[in-house]
Protein backbone atom coordinates (compact mmCIF):
# COMPACT_ATOMS: atom_id res chain seq x y z
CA UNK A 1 -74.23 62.36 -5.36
CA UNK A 2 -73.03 59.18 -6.81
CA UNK A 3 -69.52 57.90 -7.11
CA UNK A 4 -67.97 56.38 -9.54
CA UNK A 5 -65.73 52.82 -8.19
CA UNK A 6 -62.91 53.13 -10.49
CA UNK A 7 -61.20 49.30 -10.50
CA UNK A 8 -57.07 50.51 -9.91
CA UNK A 9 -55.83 46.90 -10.34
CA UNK A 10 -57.81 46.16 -13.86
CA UNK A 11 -56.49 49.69 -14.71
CA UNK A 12 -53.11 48.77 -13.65
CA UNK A 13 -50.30 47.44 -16.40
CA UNK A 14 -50.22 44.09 -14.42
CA UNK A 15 -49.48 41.15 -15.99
CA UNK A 16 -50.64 37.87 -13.97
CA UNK A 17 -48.73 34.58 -14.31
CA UNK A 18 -51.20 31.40 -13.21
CA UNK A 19 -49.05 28.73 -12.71
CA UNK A 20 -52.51 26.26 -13.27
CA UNK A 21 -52.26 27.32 -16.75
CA UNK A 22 -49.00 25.45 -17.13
CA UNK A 23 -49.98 22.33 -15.58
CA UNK A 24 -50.13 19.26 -17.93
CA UNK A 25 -53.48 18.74 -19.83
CA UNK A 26 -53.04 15.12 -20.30
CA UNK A 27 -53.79 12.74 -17.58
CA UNK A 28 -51.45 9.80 -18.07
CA UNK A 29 -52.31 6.34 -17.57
CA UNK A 30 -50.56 4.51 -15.02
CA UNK A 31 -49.07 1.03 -15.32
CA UNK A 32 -48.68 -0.76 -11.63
CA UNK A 33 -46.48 -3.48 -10.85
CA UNK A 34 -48.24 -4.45 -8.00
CA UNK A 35 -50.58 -6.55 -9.71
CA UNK A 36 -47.76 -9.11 -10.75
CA UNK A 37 -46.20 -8.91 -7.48
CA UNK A 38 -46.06 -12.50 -5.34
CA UNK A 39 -47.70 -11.44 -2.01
CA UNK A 40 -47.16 -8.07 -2.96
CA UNK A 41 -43.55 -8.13 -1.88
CA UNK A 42 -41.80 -10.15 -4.79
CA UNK A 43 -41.48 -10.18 -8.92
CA UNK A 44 -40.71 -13.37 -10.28
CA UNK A 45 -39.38 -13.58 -13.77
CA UNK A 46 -40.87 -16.46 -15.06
CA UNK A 47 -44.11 -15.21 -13.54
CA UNK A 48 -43.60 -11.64 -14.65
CA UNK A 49 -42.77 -12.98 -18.29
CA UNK A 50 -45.69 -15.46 -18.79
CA UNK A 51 -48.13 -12.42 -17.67
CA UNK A 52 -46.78 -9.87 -20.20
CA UNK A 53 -48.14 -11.13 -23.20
CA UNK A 54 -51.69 -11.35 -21.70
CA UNK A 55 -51.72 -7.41 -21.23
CA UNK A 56 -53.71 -5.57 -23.73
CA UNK A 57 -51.03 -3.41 -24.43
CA UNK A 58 -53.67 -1.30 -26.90
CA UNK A 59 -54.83 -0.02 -23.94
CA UNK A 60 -52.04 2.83 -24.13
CA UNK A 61 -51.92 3.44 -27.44
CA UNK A 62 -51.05 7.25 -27.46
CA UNK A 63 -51.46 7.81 -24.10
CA UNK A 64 -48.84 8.84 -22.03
CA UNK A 65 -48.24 6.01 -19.25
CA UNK A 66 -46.63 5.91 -16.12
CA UNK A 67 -44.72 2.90 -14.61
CA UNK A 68 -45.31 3.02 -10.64
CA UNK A 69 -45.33 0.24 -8.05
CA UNK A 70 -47.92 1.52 -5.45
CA UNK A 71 -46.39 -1.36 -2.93
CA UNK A 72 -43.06 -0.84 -1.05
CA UNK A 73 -41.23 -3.88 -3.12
CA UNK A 74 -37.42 -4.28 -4.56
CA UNK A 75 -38.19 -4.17 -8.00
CA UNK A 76 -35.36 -5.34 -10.99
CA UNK A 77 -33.96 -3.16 -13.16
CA UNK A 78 -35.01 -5.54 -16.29
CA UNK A 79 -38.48 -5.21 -14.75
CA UNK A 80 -39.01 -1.82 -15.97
CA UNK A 81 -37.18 -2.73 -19.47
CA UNK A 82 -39.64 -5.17 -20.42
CA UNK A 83 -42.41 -3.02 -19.95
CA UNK A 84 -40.90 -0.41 -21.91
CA UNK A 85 -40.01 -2.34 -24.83
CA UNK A 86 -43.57 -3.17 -24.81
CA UNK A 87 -44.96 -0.35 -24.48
CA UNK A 88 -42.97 1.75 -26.81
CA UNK A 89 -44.73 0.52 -30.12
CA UNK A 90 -48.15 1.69 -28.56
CA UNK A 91 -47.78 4.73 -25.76
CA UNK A 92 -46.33 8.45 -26.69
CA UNK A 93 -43.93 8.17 -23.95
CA UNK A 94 -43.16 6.14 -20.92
CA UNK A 95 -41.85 7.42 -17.68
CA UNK A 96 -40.87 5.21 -14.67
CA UNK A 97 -41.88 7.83 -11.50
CA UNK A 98 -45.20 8.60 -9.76
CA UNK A 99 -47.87 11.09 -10.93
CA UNK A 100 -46.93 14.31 -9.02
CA UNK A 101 -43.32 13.75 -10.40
CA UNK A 102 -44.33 13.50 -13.99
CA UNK A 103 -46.55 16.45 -12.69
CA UNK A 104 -44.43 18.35 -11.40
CA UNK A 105 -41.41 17.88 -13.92
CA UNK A 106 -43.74 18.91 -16.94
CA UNK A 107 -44.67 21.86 -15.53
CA UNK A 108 -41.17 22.43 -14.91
CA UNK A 109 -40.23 21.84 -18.24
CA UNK A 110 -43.28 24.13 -19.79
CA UNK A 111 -41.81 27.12 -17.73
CA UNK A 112 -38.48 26.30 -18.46
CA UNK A 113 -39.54 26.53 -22.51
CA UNK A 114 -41.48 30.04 -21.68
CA UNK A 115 -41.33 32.57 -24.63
CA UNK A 116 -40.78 35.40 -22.33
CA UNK A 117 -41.04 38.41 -25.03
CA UNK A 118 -44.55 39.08 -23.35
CA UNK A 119 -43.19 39.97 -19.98
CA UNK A 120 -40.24 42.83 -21.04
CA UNK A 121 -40.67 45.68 -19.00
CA UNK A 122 -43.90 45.08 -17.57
CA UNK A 123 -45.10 44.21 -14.09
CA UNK A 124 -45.92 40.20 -13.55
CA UNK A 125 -47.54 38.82 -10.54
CA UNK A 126 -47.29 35.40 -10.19
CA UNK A 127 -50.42 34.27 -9.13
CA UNK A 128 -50.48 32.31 -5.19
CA UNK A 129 -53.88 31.06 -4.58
CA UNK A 130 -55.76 28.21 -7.31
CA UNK A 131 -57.77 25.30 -7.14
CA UNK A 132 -54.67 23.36 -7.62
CA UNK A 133 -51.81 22.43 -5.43
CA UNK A 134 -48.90 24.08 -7.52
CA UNK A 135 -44.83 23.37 -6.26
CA UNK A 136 -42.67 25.80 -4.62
CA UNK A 137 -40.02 24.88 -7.68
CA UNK A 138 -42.23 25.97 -9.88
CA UNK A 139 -42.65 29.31 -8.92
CA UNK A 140 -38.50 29.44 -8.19
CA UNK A 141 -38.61 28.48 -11.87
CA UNK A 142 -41.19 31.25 -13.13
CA UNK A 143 -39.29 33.82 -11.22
CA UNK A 144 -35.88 32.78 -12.72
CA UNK A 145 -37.26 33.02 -16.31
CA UNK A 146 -39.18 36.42 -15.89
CA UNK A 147 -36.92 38.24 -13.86
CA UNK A 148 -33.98 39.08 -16.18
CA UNK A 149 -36.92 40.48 -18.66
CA UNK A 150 -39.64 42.19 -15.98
CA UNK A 151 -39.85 45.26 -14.43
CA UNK A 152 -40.79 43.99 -11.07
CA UNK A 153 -42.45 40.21 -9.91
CA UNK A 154 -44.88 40.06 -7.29
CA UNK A 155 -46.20 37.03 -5.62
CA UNK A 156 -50.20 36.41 -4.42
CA UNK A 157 -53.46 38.24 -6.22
CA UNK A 158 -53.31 41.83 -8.14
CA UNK A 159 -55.30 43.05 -5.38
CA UNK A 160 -52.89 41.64 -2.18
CA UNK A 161 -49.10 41.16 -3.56
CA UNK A 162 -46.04 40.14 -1.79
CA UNK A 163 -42.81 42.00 -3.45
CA UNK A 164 -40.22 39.81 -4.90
CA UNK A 165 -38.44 41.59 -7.37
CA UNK A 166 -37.99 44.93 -8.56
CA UNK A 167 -35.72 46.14 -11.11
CA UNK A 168 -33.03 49.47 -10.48
């Protein structure tokens, strides 16, 4: 007598949300300060300006960079301005904030931009577990732009979900 192992959850009109899938492709290139730093505590204008010109600025051409300071140091406002008025003839974009903000506000923004048509009426579980570290905004985010659309939201693996929503 053999049995047949039906699989309920592929059977199942789930639809499963992976949050991975909406992290940036890109890795962006990151532009430090700390190098021009005196003692790693202080930017000096005259310094800072003399050193610009020696960058090979080609370097970023199309890339998308990020301006960090990976030292704790009072940086000037003008600081960043110079670099991005050299940058912006070569880079896609510039953005003055460390690589799990860029991170985490492009995956915002990719949500945010989410053709939901797909998800009317059907059953979503966001997906919990990944290989990579994914924010708790983002899945506030996902939930707020499936949830006037699905029939329910669930949070974790088809197989062990948490209930979140369910429409009445």
């Amino acid at each position: 007598m053999s049995e047949v192992i039906v699989n309920k959850v592929a059977e199942s009109a789930l639809v499963t949300i992976d949050l991975e899938e909406f992290l940036p492709k890109v890795k962006p290139e990151l532009f430090d300060l700390k190098a021009y730093l005196f003692k790693e505590q202080i930017l000096k204008e005259k310094d800072f300006r003399e050193a610009l010109p020696q960058i090979n600025w080609e370097q970023y051409k199309e890339k998308t960079v990020l301006i960090i300071c990976s030292v704790d140091a009072i940086i000037p406002v003008w600081a960043y301005m110079l670099i991005a008025a050299n940058l912006r003839q070569y880079s896609n974009s510039v953005f003055m904030e460390t690589e799990a903000i860029w991170q985490t506000k492009e995956l915002l923004s990719t949500i945010r931009n989410l053709n939901t048509e797909e998800f009317i009426e059907k059953r979503i579980v966001i997906k919990g577990c990944g290989e990579k570290e994914i924010p708790a905004e983002a899945y506030f985010e996902i939930t707020k732009k499936v949830q006037p659309v699905a029939k329910s939201i669930m949070y974790g693996e088809p197989c062990s979900t948490v209930p979140v929503y369910k429409k009445k």
